[in-house]
N, C-alpha and C. Protein backbone atom coordinates (compact mmCIF):
# COMPACT_ATOMS: atom_id res chain seq x y z
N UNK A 1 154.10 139.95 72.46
CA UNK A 1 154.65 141.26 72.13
C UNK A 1 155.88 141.50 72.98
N UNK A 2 156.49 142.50 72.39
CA UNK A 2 157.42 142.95 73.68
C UNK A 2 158.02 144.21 73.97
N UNK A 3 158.25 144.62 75.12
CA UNK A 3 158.61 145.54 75.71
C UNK A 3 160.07 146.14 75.93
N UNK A 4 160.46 147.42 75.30
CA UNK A 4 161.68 147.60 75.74
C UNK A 4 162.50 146.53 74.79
N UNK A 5 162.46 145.82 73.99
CA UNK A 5 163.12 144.90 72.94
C UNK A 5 163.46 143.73 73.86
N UNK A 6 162.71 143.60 75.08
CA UNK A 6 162.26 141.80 75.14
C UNK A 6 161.00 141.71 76.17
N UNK A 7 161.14 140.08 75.96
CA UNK A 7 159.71 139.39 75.63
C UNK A 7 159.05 139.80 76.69
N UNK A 8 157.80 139.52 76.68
CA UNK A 8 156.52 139.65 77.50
C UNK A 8 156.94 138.93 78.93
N UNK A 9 156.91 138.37 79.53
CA UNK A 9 157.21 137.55 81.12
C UNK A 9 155.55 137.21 81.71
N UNK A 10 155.26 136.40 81.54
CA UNK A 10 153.77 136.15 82.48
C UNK A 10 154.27 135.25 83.76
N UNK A 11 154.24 136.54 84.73
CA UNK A 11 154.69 136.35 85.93
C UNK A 11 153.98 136.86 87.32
N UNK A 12 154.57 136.65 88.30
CA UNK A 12 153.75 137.08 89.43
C UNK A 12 155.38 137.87 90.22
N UNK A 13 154.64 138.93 90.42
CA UNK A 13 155.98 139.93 91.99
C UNK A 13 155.63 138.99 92.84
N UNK A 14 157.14 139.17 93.63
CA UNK A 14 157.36 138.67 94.15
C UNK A 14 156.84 139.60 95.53
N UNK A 15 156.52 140.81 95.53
CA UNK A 15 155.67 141.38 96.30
C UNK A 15 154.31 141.01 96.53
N UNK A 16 153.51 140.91 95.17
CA UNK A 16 152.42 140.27 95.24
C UNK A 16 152.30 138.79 96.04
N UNK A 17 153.40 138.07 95.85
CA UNK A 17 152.90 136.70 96.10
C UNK A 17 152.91 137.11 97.63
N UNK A 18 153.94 137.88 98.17
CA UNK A 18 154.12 137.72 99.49
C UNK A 18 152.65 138.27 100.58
N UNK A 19 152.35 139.18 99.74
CA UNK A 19 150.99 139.73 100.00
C UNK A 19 149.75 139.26 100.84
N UNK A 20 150.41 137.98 99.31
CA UNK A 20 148.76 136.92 99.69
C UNK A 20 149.07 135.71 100.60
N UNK A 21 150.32 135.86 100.64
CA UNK A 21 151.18 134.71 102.39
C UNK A 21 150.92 135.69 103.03
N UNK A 22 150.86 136.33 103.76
CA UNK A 22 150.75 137.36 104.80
C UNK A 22 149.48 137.38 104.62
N UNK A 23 148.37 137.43 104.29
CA UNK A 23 146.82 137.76 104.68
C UNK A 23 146.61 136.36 105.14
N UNK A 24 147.46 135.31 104.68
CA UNK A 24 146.80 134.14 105.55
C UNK A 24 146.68 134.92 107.74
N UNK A 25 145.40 134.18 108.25
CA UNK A 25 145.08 135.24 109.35
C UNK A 25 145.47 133.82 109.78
N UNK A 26 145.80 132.44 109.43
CA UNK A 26 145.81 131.05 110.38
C UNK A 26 146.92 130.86 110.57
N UNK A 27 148.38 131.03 109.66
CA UNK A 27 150.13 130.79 110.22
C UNK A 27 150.39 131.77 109.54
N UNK A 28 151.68 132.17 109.90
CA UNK A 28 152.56 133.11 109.49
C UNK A 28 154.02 132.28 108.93
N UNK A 29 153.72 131.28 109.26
CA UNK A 29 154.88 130.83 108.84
C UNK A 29 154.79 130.68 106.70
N UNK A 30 153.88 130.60 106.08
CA UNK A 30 153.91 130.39 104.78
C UNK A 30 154.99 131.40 104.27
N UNK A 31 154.22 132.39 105.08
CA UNK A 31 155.41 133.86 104.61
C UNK A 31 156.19 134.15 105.24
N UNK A 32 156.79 133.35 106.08
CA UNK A 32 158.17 133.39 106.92
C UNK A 32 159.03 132.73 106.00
N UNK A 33 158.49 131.38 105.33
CA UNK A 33 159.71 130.63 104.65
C UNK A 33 159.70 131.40 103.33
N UNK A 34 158.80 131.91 102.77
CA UNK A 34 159.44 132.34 101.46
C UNK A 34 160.16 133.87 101.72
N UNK A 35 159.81 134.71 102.59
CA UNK A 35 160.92 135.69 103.06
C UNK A 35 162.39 134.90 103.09
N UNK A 36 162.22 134.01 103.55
CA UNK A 36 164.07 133.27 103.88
C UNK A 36 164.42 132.58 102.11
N UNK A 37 163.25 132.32 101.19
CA UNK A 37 163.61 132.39 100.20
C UNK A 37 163.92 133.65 99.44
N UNK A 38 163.37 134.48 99.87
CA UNK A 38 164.03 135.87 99.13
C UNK A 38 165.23 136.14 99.65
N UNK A 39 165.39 135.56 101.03
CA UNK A 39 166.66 136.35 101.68
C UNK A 39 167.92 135.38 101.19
N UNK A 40 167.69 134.02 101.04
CA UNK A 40 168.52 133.56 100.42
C UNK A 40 169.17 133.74 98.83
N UNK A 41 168.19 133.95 98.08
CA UNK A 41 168.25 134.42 96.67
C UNK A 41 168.81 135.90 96.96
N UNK A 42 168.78 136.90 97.70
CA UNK A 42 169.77 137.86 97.67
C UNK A 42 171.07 137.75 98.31
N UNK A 43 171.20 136.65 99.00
CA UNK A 43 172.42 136.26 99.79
C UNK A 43 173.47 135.72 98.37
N UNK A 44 172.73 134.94 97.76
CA UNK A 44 173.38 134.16 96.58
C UNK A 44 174.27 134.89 95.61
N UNK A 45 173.23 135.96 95.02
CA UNK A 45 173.14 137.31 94.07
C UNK A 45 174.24 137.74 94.87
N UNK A 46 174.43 138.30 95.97
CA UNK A 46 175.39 139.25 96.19
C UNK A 46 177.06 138.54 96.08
N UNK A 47 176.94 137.21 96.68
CA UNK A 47 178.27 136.45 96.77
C UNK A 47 178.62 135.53 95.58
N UNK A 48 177.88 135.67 94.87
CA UNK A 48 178.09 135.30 93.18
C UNK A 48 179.28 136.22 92.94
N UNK A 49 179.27 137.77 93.21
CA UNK A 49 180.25 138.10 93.11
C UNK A 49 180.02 139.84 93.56
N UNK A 50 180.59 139.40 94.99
CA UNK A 50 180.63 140.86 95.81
C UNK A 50 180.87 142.50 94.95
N UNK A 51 182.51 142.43 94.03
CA UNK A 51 182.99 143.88 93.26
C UNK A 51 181.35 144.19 92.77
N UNK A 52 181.12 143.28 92.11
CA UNK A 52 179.99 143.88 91.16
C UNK A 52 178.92 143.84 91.68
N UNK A 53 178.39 143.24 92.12
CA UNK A 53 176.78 143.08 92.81
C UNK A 53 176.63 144.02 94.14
N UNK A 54 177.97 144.44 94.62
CA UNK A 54 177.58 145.36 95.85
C UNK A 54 177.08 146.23 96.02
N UNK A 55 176.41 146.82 94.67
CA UNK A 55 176.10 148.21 94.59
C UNK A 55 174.99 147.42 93.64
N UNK A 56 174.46 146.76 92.72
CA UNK A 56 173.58 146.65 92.56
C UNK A 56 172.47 145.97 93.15
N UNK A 57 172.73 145.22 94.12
CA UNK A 57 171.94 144.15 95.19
C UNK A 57 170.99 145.63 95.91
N UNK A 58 171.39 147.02 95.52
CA UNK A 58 170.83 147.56 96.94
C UNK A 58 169.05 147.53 96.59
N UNK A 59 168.59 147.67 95.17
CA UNK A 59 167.30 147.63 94.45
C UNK A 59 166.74 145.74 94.49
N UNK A 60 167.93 145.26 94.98
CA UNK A 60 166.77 143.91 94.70
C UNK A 60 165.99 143.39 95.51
N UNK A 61 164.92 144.27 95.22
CA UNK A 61 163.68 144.45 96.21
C UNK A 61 162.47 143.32 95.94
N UNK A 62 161.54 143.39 96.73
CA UNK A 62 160.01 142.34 96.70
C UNK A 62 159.78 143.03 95.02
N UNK A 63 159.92 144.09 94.86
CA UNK A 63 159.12 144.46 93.54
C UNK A 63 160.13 144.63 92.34
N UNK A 64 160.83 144.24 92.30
CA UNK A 64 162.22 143.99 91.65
C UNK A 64 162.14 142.83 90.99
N UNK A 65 161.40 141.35 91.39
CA UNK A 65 161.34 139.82 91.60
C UNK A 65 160.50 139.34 90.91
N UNK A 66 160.15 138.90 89.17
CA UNK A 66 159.78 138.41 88.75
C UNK A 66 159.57 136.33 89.67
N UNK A 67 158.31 136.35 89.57
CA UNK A 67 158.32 134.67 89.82
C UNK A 67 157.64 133.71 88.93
N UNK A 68 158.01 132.93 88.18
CA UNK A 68 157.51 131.99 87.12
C UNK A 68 157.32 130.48 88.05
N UNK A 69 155.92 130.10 87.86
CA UNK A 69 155.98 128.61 88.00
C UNK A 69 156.14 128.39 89.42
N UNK A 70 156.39 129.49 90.12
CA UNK A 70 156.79 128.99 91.81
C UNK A 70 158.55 128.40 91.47
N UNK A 71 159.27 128.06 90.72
CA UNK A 71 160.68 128.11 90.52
C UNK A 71 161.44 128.78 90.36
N UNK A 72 161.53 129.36 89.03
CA UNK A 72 162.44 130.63 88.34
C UNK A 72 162.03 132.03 88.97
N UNK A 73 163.01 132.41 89.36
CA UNK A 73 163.12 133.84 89.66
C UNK A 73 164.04 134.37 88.99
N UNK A 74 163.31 135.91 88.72
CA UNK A 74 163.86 136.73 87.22
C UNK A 74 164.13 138.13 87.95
N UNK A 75 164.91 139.00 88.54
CA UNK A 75 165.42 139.73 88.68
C UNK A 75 165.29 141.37 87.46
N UNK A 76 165.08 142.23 87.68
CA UNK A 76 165.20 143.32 87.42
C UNK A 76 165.16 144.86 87.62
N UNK A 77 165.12 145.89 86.71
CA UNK A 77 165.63 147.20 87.57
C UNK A 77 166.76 146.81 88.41
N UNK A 78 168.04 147.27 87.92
CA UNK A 78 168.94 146.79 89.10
C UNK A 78 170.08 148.35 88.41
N UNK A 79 169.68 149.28 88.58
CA UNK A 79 170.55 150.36 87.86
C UNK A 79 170.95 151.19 88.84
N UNK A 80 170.58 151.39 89.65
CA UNK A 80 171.22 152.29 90.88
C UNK A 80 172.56 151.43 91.67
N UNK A 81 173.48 152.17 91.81
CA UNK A 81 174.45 151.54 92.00
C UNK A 81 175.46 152.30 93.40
N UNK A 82 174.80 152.70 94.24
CA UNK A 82 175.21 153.63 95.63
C UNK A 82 176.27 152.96 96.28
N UNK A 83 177.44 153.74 96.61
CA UNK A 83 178.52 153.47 97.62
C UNK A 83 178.53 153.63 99.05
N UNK A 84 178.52 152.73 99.33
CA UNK A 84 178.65 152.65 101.07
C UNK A 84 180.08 152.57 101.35
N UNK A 85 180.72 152.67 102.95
CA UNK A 85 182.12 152.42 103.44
C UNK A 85 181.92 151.01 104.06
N UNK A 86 180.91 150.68 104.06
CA UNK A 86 180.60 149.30 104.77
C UNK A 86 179.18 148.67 104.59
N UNK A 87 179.70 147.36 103.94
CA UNK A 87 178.96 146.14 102.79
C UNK A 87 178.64 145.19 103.77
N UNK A 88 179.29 145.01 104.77
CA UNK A 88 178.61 143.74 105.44
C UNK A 88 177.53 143.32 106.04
N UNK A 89 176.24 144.15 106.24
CA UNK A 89 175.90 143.73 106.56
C UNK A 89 174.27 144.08 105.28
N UNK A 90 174.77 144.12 103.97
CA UNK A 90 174.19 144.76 102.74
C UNK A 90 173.04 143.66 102.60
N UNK A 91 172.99 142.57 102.87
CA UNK A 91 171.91 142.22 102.02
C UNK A 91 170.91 142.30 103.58
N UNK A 92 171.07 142.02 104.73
CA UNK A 92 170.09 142.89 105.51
C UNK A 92 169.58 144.15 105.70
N UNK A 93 170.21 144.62 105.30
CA UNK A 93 169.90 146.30 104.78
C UNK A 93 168.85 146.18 103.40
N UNK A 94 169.12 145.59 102.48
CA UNK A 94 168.45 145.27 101.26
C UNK A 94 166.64 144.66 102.02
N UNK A 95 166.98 143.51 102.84
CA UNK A 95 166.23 143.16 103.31
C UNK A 95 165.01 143.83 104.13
N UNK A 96 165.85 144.90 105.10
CA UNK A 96 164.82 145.70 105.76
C UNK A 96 163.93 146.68 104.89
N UNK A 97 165.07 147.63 103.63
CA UNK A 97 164.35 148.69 103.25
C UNK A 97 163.17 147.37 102.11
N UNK A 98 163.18 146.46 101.85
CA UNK A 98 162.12 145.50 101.16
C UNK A 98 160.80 145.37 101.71
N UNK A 99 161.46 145.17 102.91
CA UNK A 99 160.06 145.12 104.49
C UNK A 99 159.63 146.22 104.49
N UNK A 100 160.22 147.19 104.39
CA UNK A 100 160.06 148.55 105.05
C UNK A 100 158.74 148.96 104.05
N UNK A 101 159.24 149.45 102.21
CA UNK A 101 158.74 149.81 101.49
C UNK A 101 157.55 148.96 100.83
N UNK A 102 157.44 147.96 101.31
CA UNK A 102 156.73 147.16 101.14
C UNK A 102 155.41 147.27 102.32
N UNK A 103 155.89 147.67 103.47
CA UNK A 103 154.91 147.52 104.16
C UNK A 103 153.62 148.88 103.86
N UNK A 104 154.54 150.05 103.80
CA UNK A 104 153.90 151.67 103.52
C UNK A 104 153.53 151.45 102.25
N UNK A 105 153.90 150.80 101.19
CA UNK A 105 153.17 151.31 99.67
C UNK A 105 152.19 150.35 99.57
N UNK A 106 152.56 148.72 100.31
CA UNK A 106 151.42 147.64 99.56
C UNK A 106 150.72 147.21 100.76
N UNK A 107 151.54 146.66 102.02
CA UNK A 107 150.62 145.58 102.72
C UNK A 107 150.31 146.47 103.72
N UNK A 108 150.81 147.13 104.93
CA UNK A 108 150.26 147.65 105.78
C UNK A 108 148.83 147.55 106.18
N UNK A 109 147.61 148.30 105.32
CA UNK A 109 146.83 148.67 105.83
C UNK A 109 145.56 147.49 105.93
N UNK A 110 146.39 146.42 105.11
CA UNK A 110 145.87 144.92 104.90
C UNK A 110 145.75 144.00 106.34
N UNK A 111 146.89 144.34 106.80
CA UNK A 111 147.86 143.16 107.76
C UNK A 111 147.00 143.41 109.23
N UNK A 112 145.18 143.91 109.74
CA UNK A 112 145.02 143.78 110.34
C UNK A 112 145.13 142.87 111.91
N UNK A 113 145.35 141.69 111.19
CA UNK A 113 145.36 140.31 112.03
C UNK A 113 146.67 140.52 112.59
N UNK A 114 147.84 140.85 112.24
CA UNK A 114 148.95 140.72 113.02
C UNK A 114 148.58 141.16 114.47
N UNK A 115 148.28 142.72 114.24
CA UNK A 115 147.53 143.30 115.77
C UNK A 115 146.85 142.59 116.57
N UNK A 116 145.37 141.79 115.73
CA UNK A 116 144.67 141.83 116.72
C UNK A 116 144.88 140.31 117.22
N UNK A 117 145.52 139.04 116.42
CA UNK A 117 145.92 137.93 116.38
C UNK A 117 147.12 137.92 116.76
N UNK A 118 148.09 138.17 116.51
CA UNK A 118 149.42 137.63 116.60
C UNK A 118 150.48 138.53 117.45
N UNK A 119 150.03 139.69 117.97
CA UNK A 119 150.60 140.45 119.34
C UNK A 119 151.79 141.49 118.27
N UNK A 120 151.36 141.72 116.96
CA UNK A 120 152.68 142.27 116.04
C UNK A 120 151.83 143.70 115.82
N UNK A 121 152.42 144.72 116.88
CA UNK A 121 151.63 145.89 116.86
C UNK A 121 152.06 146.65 115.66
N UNK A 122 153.05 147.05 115.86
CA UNK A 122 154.08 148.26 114.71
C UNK A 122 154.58 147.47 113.37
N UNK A 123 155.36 148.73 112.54
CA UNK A 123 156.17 148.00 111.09
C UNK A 123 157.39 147.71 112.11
N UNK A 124 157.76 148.06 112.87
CA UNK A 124 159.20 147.44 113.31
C UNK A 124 159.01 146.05 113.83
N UNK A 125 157.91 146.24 114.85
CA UNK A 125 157.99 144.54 115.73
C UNK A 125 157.64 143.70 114.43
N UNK A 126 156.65 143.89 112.77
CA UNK A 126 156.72 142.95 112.02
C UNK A 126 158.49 143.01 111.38
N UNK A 127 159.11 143.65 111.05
CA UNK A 127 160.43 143.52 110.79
C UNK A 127 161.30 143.00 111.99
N UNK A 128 161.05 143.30 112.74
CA UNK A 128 161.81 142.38 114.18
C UNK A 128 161.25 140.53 114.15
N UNK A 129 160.33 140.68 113.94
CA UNK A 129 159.75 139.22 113.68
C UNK A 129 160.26 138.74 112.50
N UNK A 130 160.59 139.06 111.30
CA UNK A 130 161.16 138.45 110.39
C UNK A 130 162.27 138.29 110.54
N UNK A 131 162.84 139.05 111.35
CA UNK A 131 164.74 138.93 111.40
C UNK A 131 165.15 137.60 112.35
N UNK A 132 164.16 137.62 113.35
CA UNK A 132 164.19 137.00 114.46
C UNK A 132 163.87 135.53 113.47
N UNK A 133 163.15 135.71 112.70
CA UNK A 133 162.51 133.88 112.15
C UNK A 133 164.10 133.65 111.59
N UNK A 134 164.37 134.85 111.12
CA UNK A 134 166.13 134.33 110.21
C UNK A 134 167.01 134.04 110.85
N UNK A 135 167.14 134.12 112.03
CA UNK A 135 167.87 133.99 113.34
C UNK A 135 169.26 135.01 112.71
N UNK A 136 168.37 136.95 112.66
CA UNK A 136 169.05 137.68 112.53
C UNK A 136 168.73 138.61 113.57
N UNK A 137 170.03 139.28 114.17
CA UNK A 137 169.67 140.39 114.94
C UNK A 137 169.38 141.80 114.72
N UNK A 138 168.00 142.63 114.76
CA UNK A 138 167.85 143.67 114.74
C UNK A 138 167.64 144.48 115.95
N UNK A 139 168.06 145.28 116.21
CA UNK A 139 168.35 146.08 117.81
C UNK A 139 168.64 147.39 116.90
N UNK A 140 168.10 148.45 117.79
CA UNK A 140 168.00 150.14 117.58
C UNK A 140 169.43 150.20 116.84
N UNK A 141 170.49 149.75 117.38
CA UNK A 141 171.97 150.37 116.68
C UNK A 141 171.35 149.73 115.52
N UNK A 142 171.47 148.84 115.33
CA UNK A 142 171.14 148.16 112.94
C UNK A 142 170.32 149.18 112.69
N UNK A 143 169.26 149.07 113.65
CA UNK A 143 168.15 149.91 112.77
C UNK A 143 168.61 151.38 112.45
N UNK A 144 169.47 152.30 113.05
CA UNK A 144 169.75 153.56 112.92
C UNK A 144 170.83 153.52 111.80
N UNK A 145 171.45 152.35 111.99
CA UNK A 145 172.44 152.22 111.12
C UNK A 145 171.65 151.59 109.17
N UNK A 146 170.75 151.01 109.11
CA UNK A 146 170.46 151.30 108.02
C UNK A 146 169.26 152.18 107.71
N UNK A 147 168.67 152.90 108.51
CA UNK A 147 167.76 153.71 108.17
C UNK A 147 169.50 155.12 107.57
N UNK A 148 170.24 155.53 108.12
CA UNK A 148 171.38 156.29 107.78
C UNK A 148 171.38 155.58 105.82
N UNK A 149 171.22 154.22 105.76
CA UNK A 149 172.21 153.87 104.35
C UNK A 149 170.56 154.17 103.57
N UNK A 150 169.47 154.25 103.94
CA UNK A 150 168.13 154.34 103.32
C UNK A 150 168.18 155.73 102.74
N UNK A 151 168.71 156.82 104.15
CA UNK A 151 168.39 158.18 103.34
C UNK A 151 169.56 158.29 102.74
N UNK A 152 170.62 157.83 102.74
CA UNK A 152 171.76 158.17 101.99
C UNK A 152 171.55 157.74 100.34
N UNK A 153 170.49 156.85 100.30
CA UNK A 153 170.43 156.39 99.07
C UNK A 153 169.34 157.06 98.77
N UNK A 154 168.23 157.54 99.45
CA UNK A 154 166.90 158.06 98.68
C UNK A 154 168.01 159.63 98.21
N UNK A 155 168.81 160.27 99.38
CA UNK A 155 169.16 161.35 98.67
C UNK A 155 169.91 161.35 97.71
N UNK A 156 170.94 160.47 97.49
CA UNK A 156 171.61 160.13 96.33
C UNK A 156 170.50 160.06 94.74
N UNK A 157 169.85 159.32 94.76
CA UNK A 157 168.73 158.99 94.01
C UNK A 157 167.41 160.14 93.73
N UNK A 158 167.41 161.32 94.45
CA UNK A 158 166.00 161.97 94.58
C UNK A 158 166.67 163.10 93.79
N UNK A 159 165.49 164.02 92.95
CA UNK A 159 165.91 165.37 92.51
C UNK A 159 165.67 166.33 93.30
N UNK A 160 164.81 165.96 94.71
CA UNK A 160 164.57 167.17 95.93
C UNK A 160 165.74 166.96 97.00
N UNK A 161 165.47 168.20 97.46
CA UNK A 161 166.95 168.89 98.53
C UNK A 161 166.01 168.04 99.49
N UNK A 162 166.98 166.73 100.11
CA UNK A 162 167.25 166.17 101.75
C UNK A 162 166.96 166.87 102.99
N UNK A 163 166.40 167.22 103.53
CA UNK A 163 167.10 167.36 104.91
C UNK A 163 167.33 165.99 105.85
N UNK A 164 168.27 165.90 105.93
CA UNK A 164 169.09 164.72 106.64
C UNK A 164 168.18 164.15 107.90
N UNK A 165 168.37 164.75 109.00
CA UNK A 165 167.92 164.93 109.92
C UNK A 165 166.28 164.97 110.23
N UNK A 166 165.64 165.48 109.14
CA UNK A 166 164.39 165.26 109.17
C UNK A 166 163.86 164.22 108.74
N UNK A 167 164.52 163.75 107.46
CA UNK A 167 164.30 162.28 106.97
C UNK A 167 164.37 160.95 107.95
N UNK A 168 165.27 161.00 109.16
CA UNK A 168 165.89 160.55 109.98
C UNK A 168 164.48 160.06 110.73
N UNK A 169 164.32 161.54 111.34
CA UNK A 169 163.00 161.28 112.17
C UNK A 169 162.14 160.56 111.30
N UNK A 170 161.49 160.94 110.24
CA UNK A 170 160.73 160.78 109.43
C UNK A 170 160.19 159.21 108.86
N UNK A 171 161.49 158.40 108.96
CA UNK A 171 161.40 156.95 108.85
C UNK A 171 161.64 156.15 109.85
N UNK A 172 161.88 156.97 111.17
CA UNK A 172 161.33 156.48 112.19
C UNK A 172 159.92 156.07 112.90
N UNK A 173 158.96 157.49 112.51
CA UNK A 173 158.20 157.34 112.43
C UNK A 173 157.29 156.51 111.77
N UNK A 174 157.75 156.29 110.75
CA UNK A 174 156.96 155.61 109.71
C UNK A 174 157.50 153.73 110.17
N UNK A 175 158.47 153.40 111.04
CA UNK A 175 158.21 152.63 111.67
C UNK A 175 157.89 151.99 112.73
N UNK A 176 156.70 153.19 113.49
CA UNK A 176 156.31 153.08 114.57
C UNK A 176 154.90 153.08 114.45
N UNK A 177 154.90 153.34 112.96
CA UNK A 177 153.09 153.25 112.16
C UNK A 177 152.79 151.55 112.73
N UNK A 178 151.20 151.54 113.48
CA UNK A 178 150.96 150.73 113.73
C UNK A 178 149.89 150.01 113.13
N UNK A 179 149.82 148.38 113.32
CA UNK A 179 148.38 147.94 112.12
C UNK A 179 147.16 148.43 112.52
N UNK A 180 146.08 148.63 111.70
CA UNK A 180 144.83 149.17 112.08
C UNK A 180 144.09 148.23 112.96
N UNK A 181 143.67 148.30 114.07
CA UNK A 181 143.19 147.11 114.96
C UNK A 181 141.99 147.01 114.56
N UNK A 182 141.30 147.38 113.64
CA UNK A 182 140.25 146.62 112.52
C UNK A 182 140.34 146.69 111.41
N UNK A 183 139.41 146.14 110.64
CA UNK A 183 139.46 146.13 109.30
C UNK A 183 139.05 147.19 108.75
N UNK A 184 140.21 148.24 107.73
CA UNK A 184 139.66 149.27 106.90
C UNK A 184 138.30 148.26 106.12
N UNK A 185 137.83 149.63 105.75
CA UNK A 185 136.61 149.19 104.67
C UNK A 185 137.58 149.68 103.10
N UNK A 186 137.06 148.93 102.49
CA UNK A 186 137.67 148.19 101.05
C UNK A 186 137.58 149.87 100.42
N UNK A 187 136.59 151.29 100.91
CA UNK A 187 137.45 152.44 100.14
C UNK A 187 138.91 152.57 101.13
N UNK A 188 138.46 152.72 102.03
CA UNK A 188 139.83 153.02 102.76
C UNK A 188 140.92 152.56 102.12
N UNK A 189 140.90 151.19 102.14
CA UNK A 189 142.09 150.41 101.46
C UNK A 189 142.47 150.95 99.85
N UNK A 190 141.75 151.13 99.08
CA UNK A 190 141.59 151.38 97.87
C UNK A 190 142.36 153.18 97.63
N UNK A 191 141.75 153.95 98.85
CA UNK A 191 142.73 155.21 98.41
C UNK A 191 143.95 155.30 99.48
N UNK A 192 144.34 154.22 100.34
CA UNK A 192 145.66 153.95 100.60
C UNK A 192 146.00 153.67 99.26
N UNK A 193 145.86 153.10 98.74
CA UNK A 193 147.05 152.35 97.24
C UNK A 193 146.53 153.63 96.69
N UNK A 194 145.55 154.16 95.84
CA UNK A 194 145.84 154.79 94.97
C UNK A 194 146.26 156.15 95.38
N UNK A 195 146.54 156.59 96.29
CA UNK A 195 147.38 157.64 97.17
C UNK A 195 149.12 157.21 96.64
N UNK A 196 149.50 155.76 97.05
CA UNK A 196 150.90 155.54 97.30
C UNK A 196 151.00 155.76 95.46
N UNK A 197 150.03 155.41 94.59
CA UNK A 197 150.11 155.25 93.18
C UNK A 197 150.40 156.86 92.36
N UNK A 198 149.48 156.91 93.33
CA UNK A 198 149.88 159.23 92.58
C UNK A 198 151.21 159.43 93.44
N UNK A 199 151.45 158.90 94.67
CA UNK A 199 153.17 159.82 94.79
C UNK A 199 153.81 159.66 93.68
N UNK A 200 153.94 157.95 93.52
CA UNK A 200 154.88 157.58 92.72
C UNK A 200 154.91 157.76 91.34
N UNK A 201 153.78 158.08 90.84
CA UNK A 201 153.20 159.25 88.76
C UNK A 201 153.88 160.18 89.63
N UNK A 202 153.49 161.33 90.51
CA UNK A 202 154.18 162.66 91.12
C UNK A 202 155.81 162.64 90.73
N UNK A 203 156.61 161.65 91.48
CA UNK A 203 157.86 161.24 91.27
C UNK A 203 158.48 161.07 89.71
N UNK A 204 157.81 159.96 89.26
CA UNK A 204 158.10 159.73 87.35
C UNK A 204 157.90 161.24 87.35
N UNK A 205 156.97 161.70 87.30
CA UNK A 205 156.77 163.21 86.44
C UNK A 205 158.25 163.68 86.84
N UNK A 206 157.98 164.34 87.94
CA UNK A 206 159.19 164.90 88.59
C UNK A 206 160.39 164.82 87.37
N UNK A 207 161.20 163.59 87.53
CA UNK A 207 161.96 163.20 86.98
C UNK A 207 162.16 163.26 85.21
N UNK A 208 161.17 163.06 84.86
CA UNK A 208 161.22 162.44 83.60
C UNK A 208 160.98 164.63 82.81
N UNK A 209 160.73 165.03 83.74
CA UNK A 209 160.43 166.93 83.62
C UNK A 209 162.06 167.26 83.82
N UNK A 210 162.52 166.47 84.67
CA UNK A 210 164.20 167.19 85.17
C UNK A 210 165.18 166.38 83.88
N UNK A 211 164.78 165.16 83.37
CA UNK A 211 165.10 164.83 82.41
C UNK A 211 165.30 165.68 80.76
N UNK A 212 164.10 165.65 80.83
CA UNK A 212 164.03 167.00 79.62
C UNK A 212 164.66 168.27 79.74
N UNK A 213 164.54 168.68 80.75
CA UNK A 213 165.17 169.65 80.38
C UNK A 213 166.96 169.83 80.97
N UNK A 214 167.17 168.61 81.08
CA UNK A 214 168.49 168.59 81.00
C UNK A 214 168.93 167.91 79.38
N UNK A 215 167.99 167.57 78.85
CA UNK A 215 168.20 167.02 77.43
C UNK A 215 168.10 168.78 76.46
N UNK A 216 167.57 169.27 76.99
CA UNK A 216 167.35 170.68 76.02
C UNK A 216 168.41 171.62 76.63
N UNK A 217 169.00 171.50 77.55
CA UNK A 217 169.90 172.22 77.75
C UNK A 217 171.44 171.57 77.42
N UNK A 218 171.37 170.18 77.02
CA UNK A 218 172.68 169.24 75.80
C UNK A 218 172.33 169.56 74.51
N UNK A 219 171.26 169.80 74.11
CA UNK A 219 170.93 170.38 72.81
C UNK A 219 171.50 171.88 72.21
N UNK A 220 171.38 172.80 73.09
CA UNK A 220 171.47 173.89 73.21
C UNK A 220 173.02 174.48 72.87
C-alpha cells in the first residue's frame, strides 16, 4: 500500500536501532561507531551542497533515518528550514539536539548501566562521551552556544509564546537529568514513553487546531 502517494518502506529508525546498541550493558563501542555513522552521513548531506542543505540538515535527526538492510539510508521530514548567522559548526549542532531529544523522549530512562557501569552520570557527560569518541570538542561555550540555536528553532517552529530565558534554563536542566541508578520497573518505563507520546498528540493537536482555523479564516 502506500502512504502520502509513496510506497510502504519496511524499515528500521535509525533511533530504534541505536536504542538497542546502547542497552548493550558489555561495550559501548557498537553504538559509538554507528553514531560516527550517522555523523558522517550528516557530514556528507550537508557538503553535498551547503546553499541548500543548510537549513534543511537542521531536522536530520535519529528519527528522521529510515535504515534498510543495515546499508541504505533513507532520509525524511526535512521541511523546516531555520536561519542561523553561523553554519559552521551545523552538523554538530544537528548532532547534539539528536542526542539530546533522543535521550528525553526514547532512551534515557533505559540507559541504567551507563551510571552504574560505565561512570556516565548525566545527558551531558553521555553527549560529552560521544563527542569525545568523534574526537569533537564540547565545553560549556558549544554547549550554550547550541542550546541558543535549539530554542531559536523550537521558537521559530512552536505556536506557544517563548520565554527565551526560561527555555535557556530549562534545557539546561534537562541536561543535568541524570540515569536512574537502578532499573525502572517496566510500568515506570512504559508511562515515561507514553507520557513523551501524549505531549507530542498534545502538540499535533495544537497545531493541526491552529491550522484550521487559519484555513477558515482564508476561506472567509
Amino acid at each position: 500500500f502506500t502512504l502520502h502517494d509513496q510506497h510502504y518502506i519496511d524499515a528500521e529508525l535509525l533511533s530504534t536501532r541505536l536504542l538497542k546498541l546502547a542497552l548493550n550493558q558489555a561495550h559501548r563501542e557498537p553504538f559509538h561507531a554507528f553514531v560516527k555513522r550517522y555523523f558522517d552521513y550528516i557530514t556528507y548531506f550537508f557538503n553535498a551542497d551547503k546553499e541548500i542543505n543548510k537549513g534543511r540538515i537542521i531536522d536530520l535527526c535519529f528519527w528522521n533515518i529510515f535504515i534498510i538492510d543495515d546499508k541504505k539510508w533513507i532520509h525524511f521530514d526535512l521541511e523546516w528550514k531555520p536561519k542561523y548567522e553561523d553554519y559552521s559548526l551545523i552538523t554538530e549542532f544537528v548532532l547534539f539536539r539528536s542526542l539530546l531529544h533522543w535521550l528525553v523522549t526514547v532512551a534515557g530512562p533505559f540507559l541504567t548501566h551507563f551510571r552504574t557501569k560505565m561512570g556516565i552520570s548525566t545527558y551531558k557527560d553521555f553527549i560529552v562521551d560521544v563527542f569525545c569518541y568523534l574526537n569533537l570538542e564540547f565545553d560549556d561555550i558549544k554547549m550554550d552556544k547550541f542550546i541558543d540555536q535549539e530554542i531559536h528553532f523550537q521558537k521559530a517552529t512552536s505556536i506557544k509564546q517563548y520565554d527565551i530565558e526560561k527555555s535557556k534554563i530549562d534545557l539546561k536542566n534537562i541536561l543535568s537529568t541524570h540515569f536512574p541508578e537502578n532499573d525502572n520497573t517496566l510500568k515506570e518505563q512504559l508511562d515515561h514513553v507514553n507520557k513523551c507520546i501524549h505531549m507530542e498528540f498534545e502538540k499535533s493537536e495544537l497545531l493541526r487546531n491552529k491550522l484550521t482555523d487559519l484555513e477558515c479564516m482564508h476561506t472567509q
